[in-house]
C-alpha atoms as a PDB file:
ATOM      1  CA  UNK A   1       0.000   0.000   0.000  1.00  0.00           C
ATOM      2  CA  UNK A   2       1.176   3.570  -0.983  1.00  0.00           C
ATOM      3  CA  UNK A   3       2.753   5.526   1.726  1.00  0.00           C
ATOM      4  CA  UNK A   4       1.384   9.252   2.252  1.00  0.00           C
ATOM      5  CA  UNK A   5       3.874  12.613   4.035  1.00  0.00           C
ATOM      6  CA  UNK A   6       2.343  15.405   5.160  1.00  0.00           C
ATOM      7  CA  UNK A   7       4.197  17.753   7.592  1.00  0.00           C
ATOM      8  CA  UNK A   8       6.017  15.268   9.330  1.00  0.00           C
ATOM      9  CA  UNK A   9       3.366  12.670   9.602  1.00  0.00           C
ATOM     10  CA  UNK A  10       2.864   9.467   8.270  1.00  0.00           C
ATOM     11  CA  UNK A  11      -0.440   8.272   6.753  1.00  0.00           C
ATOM     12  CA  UNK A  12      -0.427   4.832   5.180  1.00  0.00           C
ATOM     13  CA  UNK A  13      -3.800   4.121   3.026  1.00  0.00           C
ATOM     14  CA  UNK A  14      -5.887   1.491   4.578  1.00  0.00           C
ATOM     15  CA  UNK A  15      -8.464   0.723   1.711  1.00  0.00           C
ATOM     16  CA  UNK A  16      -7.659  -1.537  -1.444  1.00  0.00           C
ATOM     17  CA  UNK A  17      -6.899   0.295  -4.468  1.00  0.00           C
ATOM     18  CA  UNK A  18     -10.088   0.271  -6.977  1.00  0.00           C
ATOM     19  CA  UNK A  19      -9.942  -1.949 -10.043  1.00  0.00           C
ATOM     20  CA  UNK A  20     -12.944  -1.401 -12.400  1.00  0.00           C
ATOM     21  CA  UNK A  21     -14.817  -4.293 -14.288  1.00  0.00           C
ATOM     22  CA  UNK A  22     -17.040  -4.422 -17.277  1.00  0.00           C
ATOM     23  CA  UNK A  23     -19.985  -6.369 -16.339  1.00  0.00           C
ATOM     24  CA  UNK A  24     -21.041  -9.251 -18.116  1.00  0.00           C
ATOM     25  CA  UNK A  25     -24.218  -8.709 -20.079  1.00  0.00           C
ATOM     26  CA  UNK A  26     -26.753 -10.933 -18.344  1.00  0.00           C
ATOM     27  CA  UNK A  27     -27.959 -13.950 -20.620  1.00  0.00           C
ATOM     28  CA  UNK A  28     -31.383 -14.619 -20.697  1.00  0.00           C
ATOM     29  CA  UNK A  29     -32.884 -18.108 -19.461  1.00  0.00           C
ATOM     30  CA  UNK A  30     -36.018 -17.938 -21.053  1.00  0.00           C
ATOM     31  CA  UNK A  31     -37.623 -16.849 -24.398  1.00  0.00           C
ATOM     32  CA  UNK A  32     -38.629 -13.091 -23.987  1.00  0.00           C
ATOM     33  CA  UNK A  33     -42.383 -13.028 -24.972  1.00  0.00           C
ATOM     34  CA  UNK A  34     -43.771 -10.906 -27.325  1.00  0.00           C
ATOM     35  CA  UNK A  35     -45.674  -8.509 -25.312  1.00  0.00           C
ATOM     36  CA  UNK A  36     -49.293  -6.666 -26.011  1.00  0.00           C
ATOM     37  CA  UNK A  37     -47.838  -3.764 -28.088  1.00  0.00           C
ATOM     38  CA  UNK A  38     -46.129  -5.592 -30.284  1.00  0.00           C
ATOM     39  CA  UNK A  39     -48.948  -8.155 -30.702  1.00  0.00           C
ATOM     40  CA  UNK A  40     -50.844  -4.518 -31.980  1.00  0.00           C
ATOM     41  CA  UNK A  41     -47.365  -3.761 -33.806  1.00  0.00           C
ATOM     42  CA  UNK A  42     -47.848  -7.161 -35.844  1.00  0.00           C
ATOM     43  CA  UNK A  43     -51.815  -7.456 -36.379  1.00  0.00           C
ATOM     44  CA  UNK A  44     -52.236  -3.626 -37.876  1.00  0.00           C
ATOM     45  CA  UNK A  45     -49.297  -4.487 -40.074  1.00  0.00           C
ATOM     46  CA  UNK A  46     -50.486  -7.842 -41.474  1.00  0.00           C
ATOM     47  CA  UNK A  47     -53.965  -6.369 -42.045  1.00  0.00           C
ATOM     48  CA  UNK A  48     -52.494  -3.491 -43.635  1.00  0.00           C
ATOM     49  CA  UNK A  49     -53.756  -0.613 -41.475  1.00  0.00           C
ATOM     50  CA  UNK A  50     -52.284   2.473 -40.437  1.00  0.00           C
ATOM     51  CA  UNK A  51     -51.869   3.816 -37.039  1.00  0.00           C
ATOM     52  CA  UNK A  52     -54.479   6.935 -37.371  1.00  0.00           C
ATOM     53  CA  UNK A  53     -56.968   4.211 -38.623  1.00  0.00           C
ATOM     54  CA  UNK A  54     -56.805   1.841 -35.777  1.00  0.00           C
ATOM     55  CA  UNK A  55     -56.652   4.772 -33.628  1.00  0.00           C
ATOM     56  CA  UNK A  56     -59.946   5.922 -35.065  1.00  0.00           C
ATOM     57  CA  UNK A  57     -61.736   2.626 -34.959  1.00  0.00           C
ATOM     58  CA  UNK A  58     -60.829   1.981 -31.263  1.00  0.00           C
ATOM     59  CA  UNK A  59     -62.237   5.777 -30.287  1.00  0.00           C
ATOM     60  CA  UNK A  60     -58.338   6.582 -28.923  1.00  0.00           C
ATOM     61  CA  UNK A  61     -55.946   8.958 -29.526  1.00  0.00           C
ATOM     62  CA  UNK A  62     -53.229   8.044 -31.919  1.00  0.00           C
ATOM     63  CA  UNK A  63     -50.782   8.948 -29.103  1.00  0.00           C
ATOM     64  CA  UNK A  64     -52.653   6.654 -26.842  1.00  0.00           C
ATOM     65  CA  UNK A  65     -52.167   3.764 -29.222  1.00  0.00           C
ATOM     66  CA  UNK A  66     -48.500   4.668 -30.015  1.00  0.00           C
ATOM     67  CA  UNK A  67     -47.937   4.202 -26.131  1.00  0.00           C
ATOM     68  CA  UNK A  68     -49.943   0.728 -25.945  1.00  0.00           C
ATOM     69  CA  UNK A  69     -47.601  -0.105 -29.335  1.00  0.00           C
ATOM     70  CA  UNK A  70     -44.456   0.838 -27.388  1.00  0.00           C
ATOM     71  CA  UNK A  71     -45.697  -0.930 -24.011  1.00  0.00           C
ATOM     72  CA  UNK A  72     -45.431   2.524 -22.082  1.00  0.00           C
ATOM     73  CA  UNK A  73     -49.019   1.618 -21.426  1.00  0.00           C
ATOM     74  CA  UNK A  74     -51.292  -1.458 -21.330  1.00  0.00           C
ATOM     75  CA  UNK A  75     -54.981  -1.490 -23.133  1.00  0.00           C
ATOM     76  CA  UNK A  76     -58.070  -2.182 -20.938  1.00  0.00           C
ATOM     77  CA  UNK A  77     -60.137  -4.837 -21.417  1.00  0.00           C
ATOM     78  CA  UNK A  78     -62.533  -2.867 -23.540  1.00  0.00           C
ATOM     79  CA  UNK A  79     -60.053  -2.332 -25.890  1.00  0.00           C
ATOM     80  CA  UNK A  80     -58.418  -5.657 -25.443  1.00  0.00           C
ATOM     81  CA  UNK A  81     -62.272  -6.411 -27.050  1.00  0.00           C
ATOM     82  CA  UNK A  82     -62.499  -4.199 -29.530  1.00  0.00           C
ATOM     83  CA  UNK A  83     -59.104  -5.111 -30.802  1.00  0.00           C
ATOM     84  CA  UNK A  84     -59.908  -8.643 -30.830  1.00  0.00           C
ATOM     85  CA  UNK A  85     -63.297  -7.784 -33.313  1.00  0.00           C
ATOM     86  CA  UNK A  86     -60.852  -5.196 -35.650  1.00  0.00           C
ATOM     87  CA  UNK A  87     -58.222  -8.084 -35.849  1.00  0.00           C
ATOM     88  CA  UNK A  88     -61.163 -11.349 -35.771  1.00  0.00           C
ATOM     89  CA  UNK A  89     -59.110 -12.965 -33.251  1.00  0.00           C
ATOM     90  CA  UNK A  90     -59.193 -14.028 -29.888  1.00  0.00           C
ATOM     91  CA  UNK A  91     -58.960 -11.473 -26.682  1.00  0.00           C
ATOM     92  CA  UNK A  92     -56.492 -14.096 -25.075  1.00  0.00           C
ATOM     93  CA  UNK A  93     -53.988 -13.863 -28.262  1.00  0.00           C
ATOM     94  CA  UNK A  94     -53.052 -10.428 -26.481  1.00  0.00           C
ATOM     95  CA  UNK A  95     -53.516 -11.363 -22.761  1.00  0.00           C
ATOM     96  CA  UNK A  96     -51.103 -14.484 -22.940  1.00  0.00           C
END
């Protein structure tokens, strides 16, 4: 350990010196799942329609529906249903 003077005194440093690591990125143990925005993200592309359009049929905002696409927010059920009757598909495809 490094030796310190100042004015005639002695100070010896009693910590470790500090060695900095890269972490290790962190490898995932199970298949991500694709969550309820990009479910959205998926169905209004296959079926073609733009985000002002779905917007419009599900009485939202198109800001709203950008934020359920990025998963900033999650749908309610009632739109959860309505989605389900735009898309003809199940309301479970986007709650599992």
């Amino acid at each position: 350990m490094p030796t310190r003077f100042l004015e005639n005194h002695v100070f010896e440093q009693d910590w470790d010196d500090v060695v900095w690591k890269k972490k290790r990125a962190a490898v995932p143990t199970t298949v991500p799942s694709v969550t309820i925005g990009r479910k959205i993200v998926l169905l209004r592309q296959k079926k073609q329609i733009t985000l002002l359009k779905l917007s419009n049929l599900l009485h939202i905002t198109k800001k709203e529906l950008g934020e359920y696409e990025a998963g900033k927010l999650v749908p309610c059920k009632r739109i959860v249903s309505k989605l389900s009757k735009i898309f003809n598909t199940n309301m479970h495809v986007f709650l599992n």
